[in-house]
C-alpha atoms as a PDB file:
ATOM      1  CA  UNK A   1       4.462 -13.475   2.383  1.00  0.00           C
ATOM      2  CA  UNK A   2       7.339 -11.640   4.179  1.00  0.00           C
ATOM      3  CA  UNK A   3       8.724  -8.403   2.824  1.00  0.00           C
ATOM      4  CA  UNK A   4      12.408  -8.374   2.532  1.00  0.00           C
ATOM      5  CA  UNK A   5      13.472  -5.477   1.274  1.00  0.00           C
ATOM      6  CA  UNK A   6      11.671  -1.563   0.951  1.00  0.00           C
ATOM      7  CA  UNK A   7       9.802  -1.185  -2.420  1.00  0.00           C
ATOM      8  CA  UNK A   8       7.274   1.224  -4.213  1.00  0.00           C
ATOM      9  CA  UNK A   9       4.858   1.163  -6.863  1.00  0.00           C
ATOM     10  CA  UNK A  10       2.614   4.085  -8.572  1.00  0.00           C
ATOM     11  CA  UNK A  11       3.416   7.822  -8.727  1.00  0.00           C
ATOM     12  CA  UNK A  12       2.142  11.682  -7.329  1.00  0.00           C
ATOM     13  CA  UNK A  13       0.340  12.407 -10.383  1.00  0.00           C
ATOM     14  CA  UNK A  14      -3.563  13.185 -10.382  1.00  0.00           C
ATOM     15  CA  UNK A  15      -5.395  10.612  -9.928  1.00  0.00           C
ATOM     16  CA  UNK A  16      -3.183   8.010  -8.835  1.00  0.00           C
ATOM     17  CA  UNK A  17      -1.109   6.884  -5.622  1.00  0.00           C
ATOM     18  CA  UNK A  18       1.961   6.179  -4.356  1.00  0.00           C
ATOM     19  CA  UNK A  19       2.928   3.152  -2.181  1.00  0.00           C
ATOM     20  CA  UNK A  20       6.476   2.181  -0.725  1.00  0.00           C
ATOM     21  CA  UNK A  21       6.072  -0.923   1.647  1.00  0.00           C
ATOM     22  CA  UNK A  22       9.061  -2.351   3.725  1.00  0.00           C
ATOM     23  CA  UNK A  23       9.779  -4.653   6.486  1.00  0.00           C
ATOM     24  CA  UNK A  24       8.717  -3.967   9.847  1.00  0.00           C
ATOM     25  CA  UNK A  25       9.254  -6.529  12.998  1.00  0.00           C
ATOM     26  CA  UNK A  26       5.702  -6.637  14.568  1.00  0.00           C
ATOM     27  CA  UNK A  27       2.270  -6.455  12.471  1.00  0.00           C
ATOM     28  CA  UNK A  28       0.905  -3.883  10.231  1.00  0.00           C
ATOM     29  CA  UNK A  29       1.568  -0.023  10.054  1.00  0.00           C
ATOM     30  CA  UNK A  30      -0.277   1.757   7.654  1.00  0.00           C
ATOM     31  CA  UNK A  31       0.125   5.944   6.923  1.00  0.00           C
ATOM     32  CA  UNK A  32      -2.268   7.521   4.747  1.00  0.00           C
ATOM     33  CA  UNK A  33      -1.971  10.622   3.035  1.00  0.00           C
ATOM     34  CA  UNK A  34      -4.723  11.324   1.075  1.00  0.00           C
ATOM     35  CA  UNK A  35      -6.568  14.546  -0.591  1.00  0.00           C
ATOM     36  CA  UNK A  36      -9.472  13.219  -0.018  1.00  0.00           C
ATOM     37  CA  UNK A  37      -8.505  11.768   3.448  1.00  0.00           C
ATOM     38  CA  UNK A  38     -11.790  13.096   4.705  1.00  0.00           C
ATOM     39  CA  UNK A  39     -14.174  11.332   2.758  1.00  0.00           C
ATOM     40  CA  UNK A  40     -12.788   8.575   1.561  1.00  0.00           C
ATOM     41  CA  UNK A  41      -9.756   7.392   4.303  1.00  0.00           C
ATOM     42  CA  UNK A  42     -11.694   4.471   5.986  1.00  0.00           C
ATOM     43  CA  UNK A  43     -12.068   2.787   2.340  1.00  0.00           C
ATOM     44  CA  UNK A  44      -8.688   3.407   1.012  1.00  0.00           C
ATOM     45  CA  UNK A  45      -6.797   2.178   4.661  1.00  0.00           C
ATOM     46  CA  UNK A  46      -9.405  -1.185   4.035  1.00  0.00           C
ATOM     47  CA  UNK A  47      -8.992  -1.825   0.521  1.00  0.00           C
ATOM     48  CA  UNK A  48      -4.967  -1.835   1.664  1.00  0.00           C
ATOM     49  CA  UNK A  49      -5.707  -4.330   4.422  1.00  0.00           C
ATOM     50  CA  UNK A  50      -7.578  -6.751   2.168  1.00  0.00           C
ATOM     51  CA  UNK A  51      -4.696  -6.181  -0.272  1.00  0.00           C
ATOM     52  CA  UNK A  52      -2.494  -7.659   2.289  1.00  0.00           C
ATOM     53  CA  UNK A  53      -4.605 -10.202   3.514  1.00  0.00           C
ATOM     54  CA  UNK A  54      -5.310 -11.234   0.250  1.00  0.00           C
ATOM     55  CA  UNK A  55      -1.402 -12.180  -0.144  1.00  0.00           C
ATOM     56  CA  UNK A  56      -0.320 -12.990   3.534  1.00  0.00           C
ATOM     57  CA  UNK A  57       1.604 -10.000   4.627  1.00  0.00           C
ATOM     58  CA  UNK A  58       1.396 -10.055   8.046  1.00  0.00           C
ATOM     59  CA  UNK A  59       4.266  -7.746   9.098  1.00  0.00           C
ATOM     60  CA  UNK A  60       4.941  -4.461   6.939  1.00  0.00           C
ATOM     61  CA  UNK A  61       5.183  -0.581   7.510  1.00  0.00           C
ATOM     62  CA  UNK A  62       3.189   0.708   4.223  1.00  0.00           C
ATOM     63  CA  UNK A  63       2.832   4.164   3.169  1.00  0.00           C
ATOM     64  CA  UNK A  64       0.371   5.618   0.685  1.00  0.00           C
ATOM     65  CA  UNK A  65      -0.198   8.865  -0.594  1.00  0.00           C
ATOM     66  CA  UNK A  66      -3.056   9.608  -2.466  1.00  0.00           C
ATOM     67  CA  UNK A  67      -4.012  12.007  -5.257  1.00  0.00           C
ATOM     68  CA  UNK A  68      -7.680  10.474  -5.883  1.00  0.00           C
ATOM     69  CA  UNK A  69      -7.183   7.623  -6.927  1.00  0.00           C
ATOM     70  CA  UNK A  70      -9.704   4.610  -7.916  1.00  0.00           C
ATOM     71  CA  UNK A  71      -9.981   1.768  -5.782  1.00  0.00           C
ATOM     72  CA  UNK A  72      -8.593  -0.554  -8.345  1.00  0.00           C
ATOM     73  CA  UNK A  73      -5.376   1.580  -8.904  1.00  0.00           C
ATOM     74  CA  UNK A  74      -5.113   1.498  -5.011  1.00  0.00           C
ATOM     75  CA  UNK A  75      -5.095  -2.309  -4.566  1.00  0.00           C
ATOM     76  CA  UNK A  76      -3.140  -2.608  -8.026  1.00  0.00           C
ATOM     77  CA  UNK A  77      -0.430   0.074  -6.265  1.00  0.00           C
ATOM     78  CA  UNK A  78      -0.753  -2.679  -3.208  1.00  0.00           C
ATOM     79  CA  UNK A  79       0.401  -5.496  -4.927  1.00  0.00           C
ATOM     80  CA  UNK A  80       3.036  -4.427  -7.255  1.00  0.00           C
ATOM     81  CA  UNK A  81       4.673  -2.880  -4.176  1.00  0.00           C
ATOM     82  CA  UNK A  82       4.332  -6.069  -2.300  1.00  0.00           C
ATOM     83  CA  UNK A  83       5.573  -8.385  -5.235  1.00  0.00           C
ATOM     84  CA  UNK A  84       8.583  -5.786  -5.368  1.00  0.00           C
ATOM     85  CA  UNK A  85       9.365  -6.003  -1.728  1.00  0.00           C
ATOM     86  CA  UNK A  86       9.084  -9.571  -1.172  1.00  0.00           C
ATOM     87  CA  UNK A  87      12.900 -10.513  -2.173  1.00  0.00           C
ATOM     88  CA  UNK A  88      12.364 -13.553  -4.286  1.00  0.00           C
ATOM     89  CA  UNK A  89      13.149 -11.533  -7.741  1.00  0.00           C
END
């Protein structure tokens, strides 16, 4: 799935993240801001990846901040983002 346009999904409230995704030439970037970076930054950057993987995007610059947020309201912040940004709506 190619992004076509910059998008976001979530919000900077406790407990939940932020995500803006948008086109990028070559591969994936992914920046992680995260208040619990230290602990938990290998997880969150993975469950992103399989996010992706999951719906074929191959080439995207994502950004995510972080305020503690579940795994499932990570990879739900993932995809809503992508849907957003992929330019077929």
């Amino acid at each position: 799935m190619e992004i076509a346009r910059p998008a976001s999904a979530g919000t900077m409230e406790s407990s939940d993240a932020y995500v803006e995704i948008e086109p990028r030439e070559d591969g994936l970037e992914i920046q992680l801001e995260s208040v619990v970076l230290d602990q938990f930054g290998d997880a969150i950057e993975q469950a992103v990846r399989e996010v992706l993987e999951a719906m074929g995007v191959e080439r995207a610059l994502v950004r995510v901040a972080d305020r503690g947020a579940l795994d499932c309201v990570i990879r739900a912040r993932v995809e809503a983002a992508v849907l957003r940004g992929r330019g077929d709506g």
